[in-house]
C-alpha atoms as a PDB file:
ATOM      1  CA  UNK A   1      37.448  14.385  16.514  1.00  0.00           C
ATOM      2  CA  UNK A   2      40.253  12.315  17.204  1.00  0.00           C
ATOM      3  CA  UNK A   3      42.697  14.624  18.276  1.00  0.00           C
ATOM      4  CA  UNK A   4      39.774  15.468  21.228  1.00  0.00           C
ATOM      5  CA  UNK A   5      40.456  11.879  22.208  1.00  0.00           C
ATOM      6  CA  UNK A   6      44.163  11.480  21.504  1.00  0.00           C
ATOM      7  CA  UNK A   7      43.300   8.845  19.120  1.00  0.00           C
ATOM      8  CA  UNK A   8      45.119   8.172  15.941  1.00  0.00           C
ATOM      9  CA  UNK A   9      43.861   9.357  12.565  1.00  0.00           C
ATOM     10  CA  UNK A  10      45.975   7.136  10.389  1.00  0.00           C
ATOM     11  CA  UNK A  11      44.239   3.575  12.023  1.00  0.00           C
ATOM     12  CA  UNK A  12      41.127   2.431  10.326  1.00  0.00           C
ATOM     13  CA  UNK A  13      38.889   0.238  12.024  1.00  0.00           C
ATOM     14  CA  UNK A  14      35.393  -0.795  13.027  1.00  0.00           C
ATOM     15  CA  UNK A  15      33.942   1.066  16.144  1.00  0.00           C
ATOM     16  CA  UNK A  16      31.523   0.052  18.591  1.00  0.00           C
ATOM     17  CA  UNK A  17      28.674   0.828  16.366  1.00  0.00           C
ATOM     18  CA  UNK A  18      28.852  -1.241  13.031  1.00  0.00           C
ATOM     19  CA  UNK A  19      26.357  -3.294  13.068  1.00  0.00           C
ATOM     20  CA  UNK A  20      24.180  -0.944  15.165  1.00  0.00           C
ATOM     21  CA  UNK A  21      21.469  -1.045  12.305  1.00  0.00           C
ATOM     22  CA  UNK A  22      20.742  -5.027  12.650  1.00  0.00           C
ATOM     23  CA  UNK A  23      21.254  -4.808  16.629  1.00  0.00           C
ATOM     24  CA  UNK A  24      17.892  -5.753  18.205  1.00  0.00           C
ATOM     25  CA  UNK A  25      16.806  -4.391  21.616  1.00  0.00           C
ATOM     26  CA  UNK A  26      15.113  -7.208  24.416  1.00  0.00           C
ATOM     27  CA  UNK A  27      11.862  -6.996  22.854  1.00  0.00           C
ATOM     28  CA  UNK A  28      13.223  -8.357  19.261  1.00  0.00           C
ATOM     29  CA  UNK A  29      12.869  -4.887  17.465  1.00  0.00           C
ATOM     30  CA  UNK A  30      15.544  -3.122  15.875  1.00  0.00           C
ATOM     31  CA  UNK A  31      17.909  -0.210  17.863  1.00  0.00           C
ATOM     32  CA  UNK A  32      17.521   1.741  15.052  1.00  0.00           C
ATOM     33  CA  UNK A  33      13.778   2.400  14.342  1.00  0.00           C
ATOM     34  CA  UNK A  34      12.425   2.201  10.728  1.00  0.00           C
ATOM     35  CA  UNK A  35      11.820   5.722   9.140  1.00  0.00           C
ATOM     36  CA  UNK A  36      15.465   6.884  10.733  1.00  0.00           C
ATOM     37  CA  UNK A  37      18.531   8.334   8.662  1.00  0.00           C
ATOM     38  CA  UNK A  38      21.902   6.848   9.813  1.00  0.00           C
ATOM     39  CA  UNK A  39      24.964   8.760   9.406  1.00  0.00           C
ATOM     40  CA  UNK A  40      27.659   6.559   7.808  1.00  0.00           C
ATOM     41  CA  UNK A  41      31.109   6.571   8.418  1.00  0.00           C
ATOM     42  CA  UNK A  42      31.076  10.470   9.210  1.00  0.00           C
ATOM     43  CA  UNK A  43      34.337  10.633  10.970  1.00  0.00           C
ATOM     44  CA  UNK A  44      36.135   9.365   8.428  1.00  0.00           C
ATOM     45  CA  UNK A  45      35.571   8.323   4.433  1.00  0.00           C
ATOM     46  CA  UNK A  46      33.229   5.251   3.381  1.00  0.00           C
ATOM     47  CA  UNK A  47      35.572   4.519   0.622  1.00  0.00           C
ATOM     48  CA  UNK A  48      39.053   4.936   2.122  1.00  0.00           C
ATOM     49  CA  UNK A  49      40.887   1.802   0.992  1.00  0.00           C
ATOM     50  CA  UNK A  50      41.591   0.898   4.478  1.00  0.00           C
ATOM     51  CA  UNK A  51      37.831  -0.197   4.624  1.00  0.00           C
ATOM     52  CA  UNK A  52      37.691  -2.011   1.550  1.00  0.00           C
ATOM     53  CA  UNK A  53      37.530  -5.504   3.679  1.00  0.00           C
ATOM     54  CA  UNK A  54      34.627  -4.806   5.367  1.00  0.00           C
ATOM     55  CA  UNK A  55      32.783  -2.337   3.361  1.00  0.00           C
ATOM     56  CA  UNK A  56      30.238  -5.393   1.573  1.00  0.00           C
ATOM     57  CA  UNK A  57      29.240  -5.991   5.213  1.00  0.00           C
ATOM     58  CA  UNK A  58      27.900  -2.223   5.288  1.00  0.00           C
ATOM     59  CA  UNK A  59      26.557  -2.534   1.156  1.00  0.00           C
ATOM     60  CA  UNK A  60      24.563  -5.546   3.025  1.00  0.00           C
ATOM     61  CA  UNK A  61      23.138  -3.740   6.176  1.00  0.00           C
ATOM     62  CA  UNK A  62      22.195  -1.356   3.487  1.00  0.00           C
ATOM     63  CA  UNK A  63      20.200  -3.475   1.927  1.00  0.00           C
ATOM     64  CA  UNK A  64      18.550  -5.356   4.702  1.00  0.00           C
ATOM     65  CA  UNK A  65      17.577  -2.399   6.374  1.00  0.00           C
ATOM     66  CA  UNK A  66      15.427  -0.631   3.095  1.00  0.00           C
ATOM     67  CA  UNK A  67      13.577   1.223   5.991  1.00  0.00           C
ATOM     68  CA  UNK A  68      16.237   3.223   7.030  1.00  0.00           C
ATOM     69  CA  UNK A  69      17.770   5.911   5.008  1.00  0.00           C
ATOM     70  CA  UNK A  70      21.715   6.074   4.825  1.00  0.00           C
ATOM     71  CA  UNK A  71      23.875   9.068   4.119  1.00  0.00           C
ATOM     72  CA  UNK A  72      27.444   8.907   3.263  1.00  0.00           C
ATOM     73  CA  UNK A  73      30.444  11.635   2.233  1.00  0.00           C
ATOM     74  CA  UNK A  74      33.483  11.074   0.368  1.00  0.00           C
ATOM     75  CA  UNK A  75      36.158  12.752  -1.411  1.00  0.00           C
ATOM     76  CA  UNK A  76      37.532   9.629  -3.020  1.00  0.00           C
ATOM     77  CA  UNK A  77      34.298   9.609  -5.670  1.00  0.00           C
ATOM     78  CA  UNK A  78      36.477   8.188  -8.007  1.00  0.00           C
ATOM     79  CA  UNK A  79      36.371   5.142  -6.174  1.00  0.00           C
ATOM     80  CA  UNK A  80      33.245   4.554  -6.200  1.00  0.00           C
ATOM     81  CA  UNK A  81      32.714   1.966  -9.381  1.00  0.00           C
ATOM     82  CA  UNK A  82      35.309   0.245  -8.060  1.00  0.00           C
ATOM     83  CA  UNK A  83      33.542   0.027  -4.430  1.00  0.00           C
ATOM     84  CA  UNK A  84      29.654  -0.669  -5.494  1.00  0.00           C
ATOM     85  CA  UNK A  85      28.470  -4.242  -4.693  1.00  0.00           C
ATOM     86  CA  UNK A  86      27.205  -6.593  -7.518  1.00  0.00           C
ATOM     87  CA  UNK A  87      23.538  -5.761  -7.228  1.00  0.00           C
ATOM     88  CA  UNK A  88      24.085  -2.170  -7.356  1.00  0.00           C
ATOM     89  CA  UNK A  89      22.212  -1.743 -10.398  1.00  0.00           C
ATOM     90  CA  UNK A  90      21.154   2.280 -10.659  1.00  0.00           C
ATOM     91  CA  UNK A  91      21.784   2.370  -7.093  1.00  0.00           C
ATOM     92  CA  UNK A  92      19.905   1.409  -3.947  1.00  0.00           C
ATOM     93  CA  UNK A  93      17.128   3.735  -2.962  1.00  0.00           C
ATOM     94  CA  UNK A  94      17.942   4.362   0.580  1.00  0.00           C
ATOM     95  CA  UNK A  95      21.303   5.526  -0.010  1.00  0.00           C
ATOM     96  CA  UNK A  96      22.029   8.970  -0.197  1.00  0.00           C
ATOM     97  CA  UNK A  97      25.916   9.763  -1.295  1.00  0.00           C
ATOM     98  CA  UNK A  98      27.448  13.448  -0.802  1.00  0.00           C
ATOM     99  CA  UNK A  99      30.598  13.899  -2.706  1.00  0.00           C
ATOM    100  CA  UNK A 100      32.890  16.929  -0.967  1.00  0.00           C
ATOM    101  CA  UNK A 101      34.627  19.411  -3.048  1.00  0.00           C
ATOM    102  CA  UNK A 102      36.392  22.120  -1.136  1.00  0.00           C
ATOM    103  CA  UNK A 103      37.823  24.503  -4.097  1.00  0.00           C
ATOM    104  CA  UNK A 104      36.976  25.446  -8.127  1.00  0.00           C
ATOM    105  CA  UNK A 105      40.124  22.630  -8.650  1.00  0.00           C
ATOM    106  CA  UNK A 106      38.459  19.333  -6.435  1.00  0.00           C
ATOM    107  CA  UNK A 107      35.174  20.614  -7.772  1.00  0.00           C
ATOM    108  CA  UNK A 108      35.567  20.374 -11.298  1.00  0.00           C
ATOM    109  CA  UNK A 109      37.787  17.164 -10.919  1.00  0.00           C
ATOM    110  CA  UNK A 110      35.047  15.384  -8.581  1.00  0.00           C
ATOM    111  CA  UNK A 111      31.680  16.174  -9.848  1.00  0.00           C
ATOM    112  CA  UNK A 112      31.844  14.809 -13.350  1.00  0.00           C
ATOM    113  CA  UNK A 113      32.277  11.746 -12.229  1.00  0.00           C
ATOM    114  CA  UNK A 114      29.689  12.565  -9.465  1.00  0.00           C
ATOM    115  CA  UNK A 115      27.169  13.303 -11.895  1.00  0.00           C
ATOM    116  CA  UNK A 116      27.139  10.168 -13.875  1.00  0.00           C
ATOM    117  CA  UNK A 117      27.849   7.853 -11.122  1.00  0.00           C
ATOM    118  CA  UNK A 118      24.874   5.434 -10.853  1.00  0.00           C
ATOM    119  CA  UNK A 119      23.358   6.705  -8.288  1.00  0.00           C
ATOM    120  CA  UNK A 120      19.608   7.703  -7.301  1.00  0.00           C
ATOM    121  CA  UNK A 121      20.378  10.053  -4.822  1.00  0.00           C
ATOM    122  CA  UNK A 122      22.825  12.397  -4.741  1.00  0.00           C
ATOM    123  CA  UNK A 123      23.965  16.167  -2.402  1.00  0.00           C
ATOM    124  CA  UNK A 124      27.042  18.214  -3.103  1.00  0.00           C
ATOM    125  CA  UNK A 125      28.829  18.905   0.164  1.00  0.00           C
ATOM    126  CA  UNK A 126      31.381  22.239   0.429  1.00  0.00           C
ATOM    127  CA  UNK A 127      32.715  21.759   3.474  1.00  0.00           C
ATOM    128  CA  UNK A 128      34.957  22.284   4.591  1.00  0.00           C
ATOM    129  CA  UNK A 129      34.486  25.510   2.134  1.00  0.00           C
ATOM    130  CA  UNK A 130      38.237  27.371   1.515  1.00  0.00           C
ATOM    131  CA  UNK A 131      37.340  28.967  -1.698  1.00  0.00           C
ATOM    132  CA  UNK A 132      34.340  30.443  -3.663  1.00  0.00           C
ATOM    133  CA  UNK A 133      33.218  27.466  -6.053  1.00  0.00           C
ATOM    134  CA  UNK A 134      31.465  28.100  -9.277  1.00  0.00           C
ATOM    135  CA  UNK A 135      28.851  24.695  -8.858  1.00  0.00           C
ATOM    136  CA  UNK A 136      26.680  25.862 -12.271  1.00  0.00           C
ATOM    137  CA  UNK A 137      28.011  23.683 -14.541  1.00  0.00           C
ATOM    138  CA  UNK A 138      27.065  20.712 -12.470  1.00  0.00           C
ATOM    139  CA  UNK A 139      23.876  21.869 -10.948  1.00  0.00           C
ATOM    140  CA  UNK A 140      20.635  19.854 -12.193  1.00  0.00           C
ATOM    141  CA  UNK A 141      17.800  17.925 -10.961  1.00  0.00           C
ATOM    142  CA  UNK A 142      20.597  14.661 -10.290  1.00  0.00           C
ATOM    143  CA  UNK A 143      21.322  16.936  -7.551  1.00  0.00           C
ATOM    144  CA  UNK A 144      19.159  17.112  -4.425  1.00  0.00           C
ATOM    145  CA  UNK A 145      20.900  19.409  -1.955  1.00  0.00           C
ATOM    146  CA  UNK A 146      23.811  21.722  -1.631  1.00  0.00           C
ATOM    147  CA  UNK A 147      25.502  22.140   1.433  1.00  0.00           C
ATOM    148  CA  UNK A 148      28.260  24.521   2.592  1.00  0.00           C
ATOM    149  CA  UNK A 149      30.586  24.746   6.059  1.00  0.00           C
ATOM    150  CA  UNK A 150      33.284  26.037   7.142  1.00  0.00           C
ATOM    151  CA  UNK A 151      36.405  24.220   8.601  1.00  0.00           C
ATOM    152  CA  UNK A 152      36.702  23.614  12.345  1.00  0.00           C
ATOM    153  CA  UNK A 153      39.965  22.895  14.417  1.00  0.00           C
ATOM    154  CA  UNK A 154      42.846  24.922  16.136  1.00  0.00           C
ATOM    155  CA  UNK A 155      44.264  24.733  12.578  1.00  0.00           C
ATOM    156  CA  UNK A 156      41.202  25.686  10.862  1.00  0.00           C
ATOM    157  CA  UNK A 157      41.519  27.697   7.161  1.00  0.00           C
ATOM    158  CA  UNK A 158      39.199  30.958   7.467  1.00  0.00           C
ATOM    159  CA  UNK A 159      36.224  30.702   5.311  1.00  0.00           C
ATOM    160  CA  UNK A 160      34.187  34.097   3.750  1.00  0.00           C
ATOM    161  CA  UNK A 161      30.708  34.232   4.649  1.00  0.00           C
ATOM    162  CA  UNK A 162      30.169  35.362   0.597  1.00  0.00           C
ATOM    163  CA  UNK A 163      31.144  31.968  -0.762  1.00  0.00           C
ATOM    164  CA  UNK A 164      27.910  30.580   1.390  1.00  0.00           C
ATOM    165  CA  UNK A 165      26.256  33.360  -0.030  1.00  0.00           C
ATOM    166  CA  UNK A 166      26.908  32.305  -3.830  1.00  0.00           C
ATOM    167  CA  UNK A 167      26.573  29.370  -3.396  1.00  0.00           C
ATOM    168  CA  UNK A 168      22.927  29.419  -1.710  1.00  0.00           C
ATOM    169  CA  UNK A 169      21.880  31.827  -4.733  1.00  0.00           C
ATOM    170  CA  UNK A 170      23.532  28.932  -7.496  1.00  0.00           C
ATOM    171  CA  UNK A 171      21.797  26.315  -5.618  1.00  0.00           C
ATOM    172  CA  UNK A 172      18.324  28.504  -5.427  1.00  0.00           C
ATOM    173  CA  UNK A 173      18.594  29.333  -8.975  1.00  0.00           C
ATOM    174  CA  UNK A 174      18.659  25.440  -9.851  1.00  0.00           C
ATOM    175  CA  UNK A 175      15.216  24.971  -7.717  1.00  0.00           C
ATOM    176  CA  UNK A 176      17.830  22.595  -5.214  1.00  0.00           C
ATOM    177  CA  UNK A 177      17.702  22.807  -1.678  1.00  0.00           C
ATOM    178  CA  UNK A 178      20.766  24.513   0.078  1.00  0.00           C
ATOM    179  CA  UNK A 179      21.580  23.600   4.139  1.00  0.00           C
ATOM    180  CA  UNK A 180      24.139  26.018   5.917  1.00  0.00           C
ATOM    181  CA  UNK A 181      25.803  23.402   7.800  1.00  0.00           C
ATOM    182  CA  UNK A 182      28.236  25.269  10.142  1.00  0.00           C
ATOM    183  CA  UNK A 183      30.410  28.637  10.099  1.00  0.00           C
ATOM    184  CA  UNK A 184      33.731  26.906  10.969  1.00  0.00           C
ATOM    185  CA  UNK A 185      36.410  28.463  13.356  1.00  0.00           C
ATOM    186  CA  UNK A 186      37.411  31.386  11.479  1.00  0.00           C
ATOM    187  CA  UNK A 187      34.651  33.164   9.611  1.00  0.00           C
ATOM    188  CA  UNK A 188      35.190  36.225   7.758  1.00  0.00           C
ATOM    189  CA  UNK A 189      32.227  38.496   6.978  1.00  0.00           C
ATOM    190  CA  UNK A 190      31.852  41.922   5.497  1.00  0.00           C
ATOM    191  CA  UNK A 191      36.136  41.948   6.030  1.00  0.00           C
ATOM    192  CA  UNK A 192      35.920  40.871   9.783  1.00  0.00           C
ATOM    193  CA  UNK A 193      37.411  37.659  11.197  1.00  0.00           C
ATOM    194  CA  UNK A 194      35.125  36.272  13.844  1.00  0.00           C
ATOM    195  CA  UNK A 195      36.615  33.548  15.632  1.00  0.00           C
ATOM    196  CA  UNK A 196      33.758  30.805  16.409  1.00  0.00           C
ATOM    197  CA  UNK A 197      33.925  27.927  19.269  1.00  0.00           C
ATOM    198  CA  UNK A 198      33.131  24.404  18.132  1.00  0.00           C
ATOM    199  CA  UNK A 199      30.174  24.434  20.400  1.00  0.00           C
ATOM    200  CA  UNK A 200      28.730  27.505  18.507  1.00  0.00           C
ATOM    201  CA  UNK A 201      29.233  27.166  15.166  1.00  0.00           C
ATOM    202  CA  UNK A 202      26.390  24.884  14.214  1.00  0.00           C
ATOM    203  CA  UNK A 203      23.964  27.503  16.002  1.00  0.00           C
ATOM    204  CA  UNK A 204      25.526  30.352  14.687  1.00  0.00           C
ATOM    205  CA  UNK A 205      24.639  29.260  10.971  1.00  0.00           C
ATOM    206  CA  UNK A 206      21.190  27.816  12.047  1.00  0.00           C
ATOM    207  CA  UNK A 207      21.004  31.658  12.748  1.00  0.00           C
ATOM    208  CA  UNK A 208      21.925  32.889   9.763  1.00  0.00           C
ATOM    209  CA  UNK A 209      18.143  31.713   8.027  1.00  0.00           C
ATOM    210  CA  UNK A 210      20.051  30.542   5.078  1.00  0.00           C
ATOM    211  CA  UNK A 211      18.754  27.107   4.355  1.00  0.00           C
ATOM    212  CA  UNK A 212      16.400  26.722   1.921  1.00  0.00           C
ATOM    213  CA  UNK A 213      13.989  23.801   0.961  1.00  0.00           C
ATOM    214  CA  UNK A 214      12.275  23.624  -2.902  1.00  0.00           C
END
Protein backbone atom coordinates (compact mmCIF):
# COMPACT_ATOMS: atom_id res chain seq x y z
CA UNK A 1 0.00 0.00 0.00
CA UNK A 2 2.61 2.38 0.41
CA UNK A 3 4.70 1.75 -2.35
CA UNK A 4 1.17 2.67 -4.51
CA UNK A 5 1.67 6.05 -2.89
CA UNK A 6 5.45 6.41 -2.78
CA UNK A 7 5.20 6.63 0.86
CA UNK A 8 7.70 5.27 3.26
CA UNK A 9 7.23 1.98 5.08
CA UNK A 10 9.82 2.46 7.76
CA UNK A 11 7.82 5.91 9.33
CA UNK A 12 5.20 5.18 11.87
CA UNK A 13 2.67 7.60 12.55
CA UNK A 14 -0.95 8.52 13.16
CA UNK A 15 -3.10 9.02 9.94
CA UNK A 16 -6.00 11.05 9.32
CA UNK A 17 -8.27 8.59 10.89
CA UNK A 18 -7.31 7.92 14.63
CA UNK A 19 -9.71 9.09 16.45
CA UNK A 20 -12.35 8.45 13.75
CA UNK A 21 -14.33 6.24 16.34
CA UNK A 22 -15.05 9.28 18.93
CA UNK A 23 -15.46 11.84 15.85
CA UNK A 24 -19.08 13.10 15.98
CA UNK A 25 -20.94 14.21 12.82
CA UNK A 26 -23.17 17.90 13.04
CA UNK A 27 -25.99 16.24 14.59
CA UNK A 28 -23.82 15.05 17.83
CA UNK A 29 -23.81 11.26 16.81
CA UNK A 30 -20.88 9.29 16.26
CA UNK A 31 -19.08 8.81 12.45
CA UNK A 32 -18.85 5.46 13.19
CA UNK A 33 -22.34 3.97 13.92
CA UNK A 34 -22.83 1.52 16.87
CA UNK A 35 -23.12 -2.21 15.71
CA UNK A 36 -19.95 -1.48 13.14
CA UNK A 37 -16.52 -3.48 13.08
CA UNK A 38 -13.48 -1.15 12.67
CA UNK A 39 -10.44 -2.38 11.11
CA UNK A 40 -7.41 -1.44 13.26
CA UNK A 41 -4.19 -0.55 12.20
CA UNK A 42 -4.47 -2.89 9.00
CA UNK A 43 -1.70 -1.38 7.05
CA UNK A 44 0.65 -1.88 9.40
CA UNK A 45 1.03 -3.85 13.05
CA UNK A 46 -0.96 -2.63 16.30
CA UNK A 47 1.97 -3.59 18.35
CA UNK A 48 5.01 -2.41 16.37
CA UNK A 49 7.10 -0.60 18.98
CA UNK A 50 7.01 2.48 16.99
CA UNK A 51 3.33 2.85 18.30
CA UNK A 52 3.93 2.11 21.75
CA UNK A 53 3.35 6.07 22.63
CA UNK A 54 0.13 6.26 21.48
CA UNK A 55 -1.26 2.86 21.56
CA UNK A 56 -3.27 3.55 25.36
CA UNK A 57 -5.06 6.26 23.35
CA UNK A 58 -6.45 3.36 20.98
CA UNK A 59 -6.81 0.65 24.37
CA UNK A 60 -9.12 3.81 25.44
CA UNK A 61 -11.26 4.38 22.23
CA UNK A 62 -11.61 0.71 22.69
CA UNK A 63 -13.16 0.94 25.60
CA UNK A 64 -15.36 3.93 25.20
CA UNK A 65 -16.74 2.73 22.17
CA UNK A 66 -18.12 -1.05 23.69
CA UNK A 67 -20.61 -0.75 20.70
CA UNK A 68 -18.29 -1.14 18.12
CA UNK A 69 -16.39 -4.24 17.46
CA UNK A 70 -12.51 -3.92 16.78
CA UNK A 71 -10.30 -6.28 14.86
CA UNK A 72 -6.62 -6.22 14.94
CA UNK A 73 -3.51 -8.47 13.28
CA UNK A 74 -0.12 -8.87 14.45
CA UNK A 75 2.86 -10.90 14.09
CA UNK A 76 4.62 -9.48 17.12
CA UNK A 77 2.07 -11.69 19.59
CA UNK A 78 4.75 -11.89 21.83
CA UNK A 79 4.28 -8.45 22.62
CA UNK A 80 1.26 -8.49 23.59
CA UNK A 81 1.51 -8.78 27.71
CA UNK A 82 3.76 -6.27 27.48
CA UNK A 83 1.22 -3.95 25.36
CA UNK A 84 -2.31 -4.70 27.28
CA UNK A 85 -3.58 -1.71 29.35
CA UNK A 86 -4.13 -2.05 33.19
CA UNK A 87 -7.78 -2.99 33.07
CA UNK A 88 -7.28 -5.63 30.62
CA UNK A 89 -8.42 -8.23 32.83
CA UNK A 90 -9.46 -11.51 30.47
CA UNK A 91 -9.66 -9.11 27.76
CA UNK A 92 -12.19 -6.59 26.51
CA UNK A 93 -15.16 -8.03 24.73
CA UNK A 94 -15.18 -6.02 21.63
CA UNK A 95 -11.80 -6.79 20.66
CA UNK A 96 -11.11 -9.34 18.33
CA UNK A 97 -7.09 -10.09 17.87
CA UNK A 98 -5.77 -12.25 14.74
CA UNK A 99 -2.28 -13.40 15.23
CA UNK A 100 -0.49 -14.14 11.52
CA UNK A 101 1.63 -17.09 11.01
CA UNK A 102 2.86 -17.55 7.49
CA UNK A 103 4.89 -21.07 7.72
CA UNK A 104 4.97 -24.56 10.10
CA UNK A 105 8.20 -22.39 11.82
CA UNK A 106 6.13 -18.74 12.79
CA UNK A 107 3.22 -21.03 13.45
CA UNK A 108 4.41 -23.15 16.06
CA UNK A 109 6.54 -20.22 17.57
CA UNK A 110 3.37 -17.75 17.61
CA UNK A 111 0.37 -19.66 18.57
CA UNK A 112 1.35 -20.96 21.96
CA UNK A 113 1.57 -17.91 23.17
CA UNK A 114 -1.60 -17.04 21.11
CA UNK A 115 -3.51 -19.56 22.79
CA UNK A 116 -3.03 -18.58 26.33
CA UNK A 117 -2.93 -14.95 25.82
CA UNK A 118 -5.85 -13.42 27.80
CA UNK A 119 -7.93 -12.86 25.38
CA UNK A 120 -11.82 -13.47 24.67
CA UNK A 121 -11.68 -13.44 21.17
CA UNK A 122 -9.35 -14.76 19.09
CA UNK A 123 -8.84 -15.80 14.66
CA UNK A 124 -5.72 -17.33 13.22
CA UNK A 125 -4.74 -15.41 10.10
CA UNK A 126 -2.37 -17.32 7.19
CA UNK A 127 -1.76 -14.75 5.11
CA UNK A 128 0.16 -14.07 3.56
CA UNK A 129 0.21 -18.14 3.20
CA UNK A 130 3.97 -19.38 1.71
CA UNK A 131 3.80 -22.81 3.07
CA UNK A 132 1.30 -25.63 4.00
CA UNK A 133 0.80 -25.20 7.92
CA UNK A 134 -0.18 -28.05 10.10
CA UNK A 135 -2.76 -25.65 12.58
CA UNK A 136 -4.12 -29.09 14.61
CA UNK A 137 -2.26 -28.81 17.46
CA UNK A 138 -3.61 -25.39 18.18
CA UNK A 139 -7.08 -25.68 16.88
CA UNK A 140 -9.91 -25.49 19.71
CA UNK A 141 -12.92 -23.66 20.65
CA UNK A 142 -10.30 -20.42 21.90
CA UNK A 143 -10.25 -20.17 18.27
CA UNK A 144 -13.08 -18.53 16.31
CA UNK A 145 -11.98 -18.32 12.68
CA UNK A 146 -9.26 -19.39 10.36
CA UNK A 147 -8.32 -17.42 7.60
CA UNK A 148 -5.94 -18.00 4.66
CA UNK A 149 -4.47 -15.53 1.62
CA UNK A 150 -2.12 -15.37 -0.51
CA UNK A 151 0.62 -12.62 -0.87
CA UNK A 152 0.07 -9.65 -3.17
CA UNK A 153 2.78 -7.28 -4.74
CA UNK A 154 5.16 -7.21 -7.86
CA UNK A 155 7.36 -9.23 -5.45
CA UNK A 156 4.75 -11.51 -4.33
CA UNK A 157 5.87 -15.40 -3.12
CA UNK A 158 3.48 -17.92 -5.14
CA UNK A 159 1.08 -19.59 -2.90
CA UNK A 160 -0.60 -23.41 -3.73
CA UNK A 161 -4.20 -23.40 -3.84
CA UNK A 162 -3.82 -27.00 -1.63
CA UNK A 163 -2.50 -25.28 1.47
CA UNK A 164 -6.11 -23.29 1.46
CA UNK A 165 -7.45 -26.51 0.88
CA UNK A 166 -5.93 -28.17 4.18
CA UNK A 167 -6.30 -25.77 5.93
CA UNK A 168 -10.24 -25.21 5.35
CA UNK A 169 -10.61 -29.14 6.05
CA UNK A 170 -8.32 -28.61 9.69
CA UNK A 171 -10.39 -25.69 10.44
CA UNK A 172 -13.86 -27.67 9.43
CA UNK A 173 -12.80 -30.60 11.35
CA UNK A 174 -12.47 -28.31 14.60
CA UNK A 175 -16.30 -27.04 14.02
CA UNK A 176 -14.28 -23.26 13.39
CA UNK A 177 -15.22 -21.09 10.75
CA UNK A 178 -12.67 -20.73 7.79
CA UNK A 179 -12.78 -17.25 5.38
CA UNK A 180 -10.74 -17.47 2.01
CA UNK A 181 -9.50 -14.07 2.15
CA UNK A 182 -7.70 -13.53 -1.22
CA UNK A 183 -5.63 -15.72 -3.86
CA UNK A 184 -2.57 -13.40 -3.90
CA UNK A 185 -0.53 -12.57 -7.13
CA UNK A 186 0.82 -15.82 -7.96
CA UNK A 187 -1.47 -18.76 -7.35
CA UNK A 188 -0.58 -22.16 -8.21
CA UNK A 189 -3.32 -24.77 -8.67
CA UNK A 190 -3.41 -28.32 -9.87
CA UNK A 191 0.64 -27.37 -11.04
CA UNK A 192 -0.41 -24.12 -12.94
CA UNK A 193 0.78 -20.61 -12.03
CA UNK A 194 -2.03 -18.16 -12.56
CA UNK A 195 -0.94 -14.76 -12.25
CA UNK A 196 -3.85 -12.64 -10.42
CA UNK A 197 -4.29 -8.60 -10.53
CA UNK A 198 -4.74 -6.89 -7.19
CA UNK A 199 -8.14 -5.83 -8.29
CA UNK A 200 -9.17 -9.54 -8.78
CA UNK A 201 -7.91 -11.44 -6.26
CA UNK A 202 -10.42 -10.81 -3.52
CA UNK A 203 -13.24 -11.89 -6.14
CA UNK A 204 -11.46 -14.63 -7.42
CA UNK A 205 -11.46 -16.42 -3.88
CA UNK A 206 -15.04 -15.14 -3.04
CA UNK A 207 -15.45 -17.52 -6.12
CA UNK A 208 -13.89 -20.27 -5.00
CA UNK A 209 -17.16 -21.11 -2.29
CA UNK A 210 -14.61 -21.93 0.27
CA UNK A 211 -15.64 -20.08 3.35
CA UNK A 212 -17.37 -21.75 5.76
CA UNK A 213 -19.45 -20.59 8.86
CA UNK A 214 -20.24 -23.27 12.03
Amino acid sequence: MDAQYNRDSSIVKKNRSFELPLRLNRQGNYIIPSGELVYTCFSSDFLVEDADAWRNEVWRMMKIRSDLTFIFLTKRISRLQECLPEDWNEGYPNVVIGCTVENQKEADARLPIFINAPLQHRIICCEPLLEAIDLSPYLSDKIQQVLAGGESGPDARPCDYQWVLSLREQAISKNISFHYHQTGANLIKDGVLYKIPRKNQSDQAMKAKLDWSK
